[in-house]
N, C-alpha and C. Protein backbone atom coordinates (compact mmCIF):
# COMPACT_ATOMS: atom_id res chain seq x y z
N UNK A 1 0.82 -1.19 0.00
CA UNK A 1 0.00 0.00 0.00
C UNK A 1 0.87 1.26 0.00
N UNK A 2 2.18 1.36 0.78
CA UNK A 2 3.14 2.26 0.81
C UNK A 2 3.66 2.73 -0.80
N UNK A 3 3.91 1.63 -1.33
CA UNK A 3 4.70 1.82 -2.56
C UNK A 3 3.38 2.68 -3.80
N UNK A 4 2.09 1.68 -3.52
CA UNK A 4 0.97 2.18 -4.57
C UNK A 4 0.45 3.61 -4.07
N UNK A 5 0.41 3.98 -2.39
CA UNK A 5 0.67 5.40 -2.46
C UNK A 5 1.66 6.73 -2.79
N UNK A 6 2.63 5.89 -3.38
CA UNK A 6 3.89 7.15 -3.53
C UNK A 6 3.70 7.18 -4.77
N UNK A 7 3.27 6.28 -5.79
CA UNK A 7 3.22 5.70 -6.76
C UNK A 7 2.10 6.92 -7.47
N UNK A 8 1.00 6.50 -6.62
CA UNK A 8 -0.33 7.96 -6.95
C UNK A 8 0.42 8.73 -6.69
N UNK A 9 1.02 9.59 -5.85
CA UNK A 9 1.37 10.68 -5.48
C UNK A 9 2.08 11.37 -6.58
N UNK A 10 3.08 10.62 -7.06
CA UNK A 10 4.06 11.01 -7.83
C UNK A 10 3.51 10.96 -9.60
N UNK A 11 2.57 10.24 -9.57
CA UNK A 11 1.53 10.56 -11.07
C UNK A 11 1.29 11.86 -11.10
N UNK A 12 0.21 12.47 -10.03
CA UNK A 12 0.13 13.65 -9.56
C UNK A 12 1.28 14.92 -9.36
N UNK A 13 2.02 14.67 -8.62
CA UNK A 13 3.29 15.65 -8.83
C UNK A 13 3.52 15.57 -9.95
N UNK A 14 4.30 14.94 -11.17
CA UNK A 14 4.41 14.75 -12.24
C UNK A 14 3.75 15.33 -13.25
N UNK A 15 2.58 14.72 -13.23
CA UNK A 15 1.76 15.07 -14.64
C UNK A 15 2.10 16.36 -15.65
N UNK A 16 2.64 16.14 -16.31
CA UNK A 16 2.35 16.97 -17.54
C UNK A 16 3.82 17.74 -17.36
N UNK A 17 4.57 17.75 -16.18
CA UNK A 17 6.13 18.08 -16.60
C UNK A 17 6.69 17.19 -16.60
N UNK A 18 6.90 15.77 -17.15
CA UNK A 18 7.65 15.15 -17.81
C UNK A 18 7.86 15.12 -19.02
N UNK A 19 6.81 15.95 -19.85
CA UNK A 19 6.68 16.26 -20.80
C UNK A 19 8.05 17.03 -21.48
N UNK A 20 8.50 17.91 -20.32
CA UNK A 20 9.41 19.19 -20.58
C UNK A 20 10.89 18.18 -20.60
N UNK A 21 11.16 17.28 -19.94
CA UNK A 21 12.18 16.25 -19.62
C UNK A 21 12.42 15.78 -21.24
N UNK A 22 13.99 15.48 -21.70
CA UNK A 22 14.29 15.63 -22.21
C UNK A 22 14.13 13.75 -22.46
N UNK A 23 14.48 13.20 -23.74
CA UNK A 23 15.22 11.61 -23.28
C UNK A 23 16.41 11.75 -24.32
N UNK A 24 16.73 10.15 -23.91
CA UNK A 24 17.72 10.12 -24.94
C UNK A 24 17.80 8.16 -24.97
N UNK A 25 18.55 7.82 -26.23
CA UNK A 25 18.06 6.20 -26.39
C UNK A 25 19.52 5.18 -25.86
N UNK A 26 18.86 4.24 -25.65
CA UNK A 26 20.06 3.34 -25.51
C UNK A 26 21.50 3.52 -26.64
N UNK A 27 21.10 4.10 -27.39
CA UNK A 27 22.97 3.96 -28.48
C UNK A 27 23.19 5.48 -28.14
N UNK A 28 22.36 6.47 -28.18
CA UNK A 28 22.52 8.26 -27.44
C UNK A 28 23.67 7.59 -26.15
N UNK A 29 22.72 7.15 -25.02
CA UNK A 29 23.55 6.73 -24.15
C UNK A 29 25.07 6.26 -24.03
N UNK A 30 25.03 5.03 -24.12
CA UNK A 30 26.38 4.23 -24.78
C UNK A 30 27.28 5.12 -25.51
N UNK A 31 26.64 5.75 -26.47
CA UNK A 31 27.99 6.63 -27.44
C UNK A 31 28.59 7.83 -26.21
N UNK A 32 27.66 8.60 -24.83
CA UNK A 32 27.76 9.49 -24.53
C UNK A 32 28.69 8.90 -23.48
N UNK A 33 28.47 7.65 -22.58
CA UNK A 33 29.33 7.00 -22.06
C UNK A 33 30.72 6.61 -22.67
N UNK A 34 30.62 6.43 -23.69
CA UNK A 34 32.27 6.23 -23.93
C UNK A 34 33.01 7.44 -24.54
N UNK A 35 32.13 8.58 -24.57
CA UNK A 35 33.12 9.69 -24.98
C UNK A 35 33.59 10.35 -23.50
N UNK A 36 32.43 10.24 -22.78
CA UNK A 36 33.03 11.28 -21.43
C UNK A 36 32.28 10.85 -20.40
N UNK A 37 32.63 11.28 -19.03
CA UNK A 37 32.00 11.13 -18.08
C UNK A 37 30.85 11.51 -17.75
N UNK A 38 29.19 10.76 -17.37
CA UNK A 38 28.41 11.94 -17.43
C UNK A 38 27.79 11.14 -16.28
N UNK A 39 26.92 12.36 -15.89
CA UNK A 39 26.08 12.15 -14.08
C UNK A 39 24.91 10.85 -14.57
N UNK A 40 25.09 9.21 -14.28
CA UNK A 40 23.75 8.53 -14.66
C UNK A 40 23.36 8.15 -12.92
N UNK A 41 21.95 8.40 -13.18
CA UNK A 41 21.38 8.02 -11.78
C UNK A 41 20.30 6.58 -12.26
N UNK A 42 20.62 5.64 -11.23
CA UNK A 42 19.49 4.75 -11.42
C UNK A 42 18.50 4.69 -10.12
N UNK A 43 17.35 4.91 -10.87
CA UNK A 43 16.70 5.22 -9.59
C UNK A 43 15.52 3.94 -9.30
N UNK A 44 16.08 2.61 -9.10
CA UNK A 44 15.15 1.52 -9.18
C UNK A 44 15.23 0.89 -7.93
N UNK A 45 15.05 -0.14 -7.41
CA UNK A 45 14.88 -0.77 -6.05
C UNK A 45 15.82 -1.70 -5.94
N UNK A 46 16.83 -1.71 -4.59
CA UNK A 46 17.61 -2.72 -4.52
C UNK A 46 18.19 -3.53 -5.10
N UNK A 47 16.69 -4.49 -4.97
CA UNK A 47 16.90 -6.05 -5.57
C UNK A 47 16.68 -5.76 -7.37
N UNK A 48 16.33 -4.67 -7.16
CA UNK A 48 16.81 -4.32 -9.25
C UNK A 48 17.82 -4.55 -9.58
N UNK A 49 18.67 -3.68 -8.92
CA UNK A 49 20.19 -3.30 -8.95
C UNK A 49 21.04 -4.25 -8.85
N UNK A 50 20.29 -5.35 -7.97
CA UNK A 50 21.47 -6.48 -7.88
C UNK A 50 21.26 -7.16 -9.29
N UNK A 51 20.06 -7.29 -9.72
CA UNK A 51 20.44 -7.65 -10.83
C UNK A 51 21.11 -7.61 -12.24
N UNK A 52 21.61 -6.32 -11.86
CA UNK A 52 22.29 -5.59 -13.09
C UNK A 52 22.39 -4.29 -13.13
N UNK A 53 22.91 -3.47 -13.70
CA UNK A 53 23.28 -1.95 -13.79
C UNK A 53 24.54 -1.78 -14.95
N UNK A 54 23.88 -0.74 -15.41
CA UNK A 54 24.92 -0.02 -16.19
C UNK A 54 26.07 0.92 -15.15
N UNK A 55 27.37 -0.01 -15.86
CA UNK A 55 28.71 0.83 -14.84
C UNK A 55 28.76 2.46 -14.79
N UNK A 56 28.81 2.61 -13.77
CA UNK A 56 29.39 3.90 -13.57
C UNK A 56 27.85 4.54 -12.85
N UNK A 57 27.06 4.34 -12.84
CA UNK A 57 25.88 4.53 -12.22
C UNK A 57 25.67 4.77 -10.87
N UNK A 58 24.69 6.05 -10.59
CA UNK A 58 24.75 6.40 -9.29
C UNK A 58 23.81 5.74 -8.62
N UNK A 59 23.35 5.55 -7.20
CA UNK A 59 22.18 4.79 -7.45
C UNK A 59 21.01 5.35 -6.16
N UNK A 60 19.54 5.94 -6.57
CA UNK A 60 18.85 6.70 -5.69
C UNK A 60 17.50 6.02 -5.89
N UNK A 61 17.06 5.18 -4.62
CA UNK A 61 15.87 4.20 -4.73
C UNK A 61 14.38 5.47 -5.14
N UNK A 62 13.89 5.36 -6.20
CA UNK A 62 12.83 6.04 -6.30
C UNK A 62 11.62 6.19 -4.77
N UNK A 63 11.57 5.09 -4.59
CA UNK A 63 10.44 4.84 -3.68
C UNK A 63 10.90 4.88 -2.07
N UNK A 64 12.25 5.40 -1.98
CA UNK A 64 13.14 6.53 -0.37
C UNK A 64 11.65 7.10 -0.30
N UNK A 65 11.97 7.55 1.07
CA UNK A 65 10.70 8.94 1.66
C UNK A 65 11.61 9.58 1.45
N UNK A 66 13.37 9.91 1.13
CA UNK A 66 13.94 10.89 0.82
C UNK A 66 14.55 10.96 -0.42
N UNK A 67 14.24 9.97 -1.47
CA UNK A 67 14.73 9.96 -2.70
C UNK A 67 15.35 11.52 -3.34
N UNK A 68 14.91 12.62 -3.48
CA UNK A 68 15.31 14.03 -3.14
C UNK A 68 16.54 14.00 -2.95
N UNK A 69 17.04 13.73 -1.85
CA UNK A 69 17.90 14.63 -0.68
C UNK A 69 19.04 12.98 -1.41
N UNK A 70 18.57 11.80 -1.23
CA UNK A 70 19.87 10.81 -1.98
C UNK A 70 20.34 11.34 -2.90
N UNK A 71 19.40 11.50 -4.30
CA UNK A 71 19.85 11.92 -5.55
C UNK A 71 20.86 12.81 -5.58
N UNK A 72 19.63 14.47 -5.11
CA UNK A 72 20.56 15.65 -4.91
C UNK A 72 22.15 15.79 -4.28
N UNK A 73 22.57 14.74 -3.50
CA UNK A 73 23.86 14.53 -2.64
C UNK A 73 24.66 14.50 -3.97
N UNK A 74 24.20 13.14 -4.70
CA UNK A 74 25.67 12.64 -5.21
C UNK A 74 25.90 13.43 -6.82
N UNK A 75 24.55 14.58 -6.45
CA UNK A 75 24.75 15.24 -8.12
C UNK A 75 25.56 16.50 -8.16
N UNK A 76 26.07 16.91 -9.36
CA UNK A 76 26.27 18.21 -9.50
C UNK A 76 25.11 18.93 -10.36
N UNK A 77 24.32 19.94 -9.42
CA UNK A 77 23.37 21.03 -10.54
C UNK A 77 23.97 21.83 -11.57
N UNK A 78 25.14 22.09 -11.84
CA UNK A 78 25.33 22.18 -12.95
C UNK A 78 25.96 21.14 -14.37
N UNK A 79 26.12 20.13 -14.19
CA UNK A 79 25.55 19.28 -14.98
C UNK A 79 24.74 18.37 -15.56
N UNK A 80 24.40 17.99 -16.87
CA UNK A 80 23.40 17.24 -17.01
C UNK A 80 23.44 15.93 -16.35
N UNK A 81 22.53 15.67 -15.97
CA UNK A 81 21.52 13.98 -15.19
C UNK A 81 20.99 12.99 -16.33
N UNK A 82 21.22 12.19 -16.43
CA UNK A 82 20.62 10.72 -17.15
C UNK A 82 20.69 9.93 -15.95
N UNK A 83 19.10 10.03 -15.97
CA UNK A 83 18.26 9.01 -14.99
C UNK A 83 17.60 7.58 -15.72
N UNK A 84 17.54 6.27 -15.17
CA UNK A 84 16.75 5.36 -15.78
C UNK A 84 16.51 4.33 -14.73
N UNK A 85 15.43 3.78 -15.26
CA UNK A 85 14.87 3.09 -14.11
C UNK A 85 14.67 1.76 -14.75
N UNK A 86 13.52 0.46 -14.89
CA UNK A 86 13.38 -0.81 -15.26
C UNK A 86 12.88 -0.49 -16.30
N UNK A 87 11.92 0.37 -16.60
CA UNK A 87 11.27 0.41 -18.65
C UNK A 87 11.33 2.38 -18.40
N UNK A 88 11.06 2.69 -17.51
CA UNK A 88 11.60 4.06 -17.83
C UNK A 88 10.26 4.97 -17.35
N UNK A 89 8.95 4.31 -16.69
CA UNK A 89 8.22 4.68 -16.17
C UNK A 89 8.53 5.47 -14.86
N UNK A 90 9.18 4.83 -14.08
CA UNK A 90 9.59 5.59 -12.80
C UNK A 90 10.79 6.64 -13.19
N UNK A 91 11.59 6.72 -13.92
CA UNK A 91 12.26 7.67 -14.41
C UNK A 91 11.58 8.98 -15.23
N UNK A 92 11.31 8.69 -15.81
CA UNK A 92 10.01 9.84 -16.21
C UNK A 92 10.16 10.93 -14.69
N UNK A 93 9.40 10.36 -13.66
CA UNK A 93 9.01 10.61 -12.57
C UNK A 93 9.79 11.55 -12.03
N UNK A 94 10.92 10.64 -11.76
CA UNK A 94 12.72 10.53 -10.70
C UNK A 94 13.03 12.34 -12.02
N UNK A 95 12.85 11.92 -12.93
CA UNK A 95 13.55 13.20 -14.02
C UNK A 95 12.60 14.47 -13.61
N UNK A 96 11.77 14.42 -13.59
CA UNK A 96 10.35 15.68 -13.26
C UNK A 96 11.01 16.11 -12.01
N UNK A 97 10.84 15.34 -10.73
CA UNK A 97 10.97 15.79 -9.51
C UNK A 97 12.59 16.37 -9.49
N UNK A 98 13.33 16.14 -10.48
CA UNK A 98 14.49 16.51 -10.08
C UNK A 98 14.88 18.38 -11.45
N UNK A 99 13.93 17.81 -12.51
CA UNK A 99 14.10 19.14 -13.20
C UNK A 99 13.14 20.47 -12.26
N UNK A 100 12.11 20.10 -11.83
CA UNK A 100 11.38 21.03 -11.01
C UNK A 100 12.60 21.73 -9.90
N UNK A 101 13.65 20.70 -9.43
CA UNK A 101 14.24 21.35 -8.58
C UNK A 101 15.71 21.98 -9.02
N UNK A 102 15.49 22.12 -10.61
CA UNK A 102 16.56 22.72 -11.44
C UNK A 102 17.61 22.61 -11.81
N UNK A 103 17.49 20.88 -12.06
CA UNK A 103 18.57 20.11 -12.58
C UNK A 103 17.96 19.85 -13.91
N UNK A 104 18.93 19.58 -15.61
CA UNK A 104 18.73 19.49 -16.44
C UNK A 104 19.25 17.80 -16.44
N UNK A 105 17.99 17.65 -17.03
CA UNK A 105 17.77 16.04 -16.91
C UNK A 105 17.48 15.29 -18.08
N UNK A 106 17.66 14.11 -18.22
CA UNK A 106 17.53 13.21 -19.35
C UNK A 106 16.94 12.10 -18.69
N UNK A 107 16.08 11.18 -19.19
CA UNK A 107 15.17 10.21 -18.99
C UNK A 107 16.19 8.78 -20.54
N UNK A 108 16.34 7.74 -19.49
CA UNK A 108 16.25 6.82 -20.69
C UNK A 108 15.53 5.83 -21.28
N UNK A 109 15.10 5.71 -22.50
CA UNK A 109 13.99 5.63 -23.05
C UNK A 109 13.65 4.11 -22.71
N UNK A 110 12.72 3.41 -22.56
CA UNK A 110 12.89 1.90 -22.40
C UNK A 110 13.45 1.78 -21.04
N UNK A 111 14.25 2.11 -20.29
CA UNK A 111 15.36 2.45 -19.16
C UNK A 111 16.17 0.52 -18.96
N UNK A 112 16.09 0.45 -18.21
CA UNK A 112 17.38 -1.12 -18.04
C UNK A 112 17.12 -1.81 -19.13
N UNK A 113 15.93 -2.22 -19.27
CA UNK A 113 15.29 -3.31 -20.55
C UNK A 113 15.99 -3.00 -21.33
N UNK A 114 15.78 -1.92 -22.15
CA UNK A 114 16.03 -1.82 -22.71
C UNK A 114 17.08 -1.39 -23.38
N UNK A 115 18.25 -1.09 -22.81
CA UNK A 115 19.59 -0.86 -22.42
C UNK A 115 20.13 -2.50 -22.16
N UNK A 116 19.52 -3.21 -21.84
CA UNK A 116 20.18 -4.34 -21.83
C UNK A 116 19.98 -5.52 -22.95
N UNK A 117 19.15 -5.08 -23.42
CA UNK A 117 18.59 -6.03 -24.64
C UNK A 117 19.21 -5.57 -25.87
N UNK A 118 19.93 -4.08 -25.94
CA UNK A 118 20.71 -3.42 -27.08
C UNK A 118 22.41 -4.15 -26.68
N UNK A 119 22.82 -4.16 -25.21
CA UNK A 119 24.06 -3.71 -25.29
C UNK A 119 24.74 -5.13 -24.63
């Protein structure tokens, strides 16, 4: 019930500025990873993570009561964010709540799936 209320909540916060959130695709990604260093946040649950992750990845559980205050720690606001989550639904999200607070953000499209089924 915890998770399906943060879950509403964050539909609500959300709506209609994820729109403004930028994406970018699994080969965008990959090509941007091997030219340079860039801020990726994964913002999925634990037992996600153990199952896999793209290297170099930061990692901020969407569904924290402080997801916020994790993310914001390990970022720099003046660079860009590539966030992704398991298909890219909760990233959407994780990208809104974090451009509202005036970070320039990227969403990845498909998010792990689909990043892992390319690479």
């Amino acid at each position: 019930m915890k998770y399906l209320t943060l879950i509403f909540c964050l539909f609500f916060i959300t709506c209609g500025k994820s729109q403004d959130v930028k994406t970018i695709t699994s080969t965008e990604l990959k090509q941007l990873l091997s030219k340079e260093k860039i801020q990726l946040l994964d913002v999925r649950t634990p037992e996600e993570v153990s199952e896999g992750f793209i290297k170099s990845a930061k990692f901020a559980n969407l569904f924290d009561a402080n997801f916020y205050q994790k993310a914001s720690a390990q970022l720099d606001k003046s660079k860009p964010v590539y966030v992704y989550c398991r298909t890219s639904n909760r990233s959407s999200a994780a990208a809104a709540i974090l451009k509202e607070k005036g970070f320039n953000v990227y969403f990845l499209e498909g998010g792990y799936t689909q990043w892992k089924s390319k690479n």
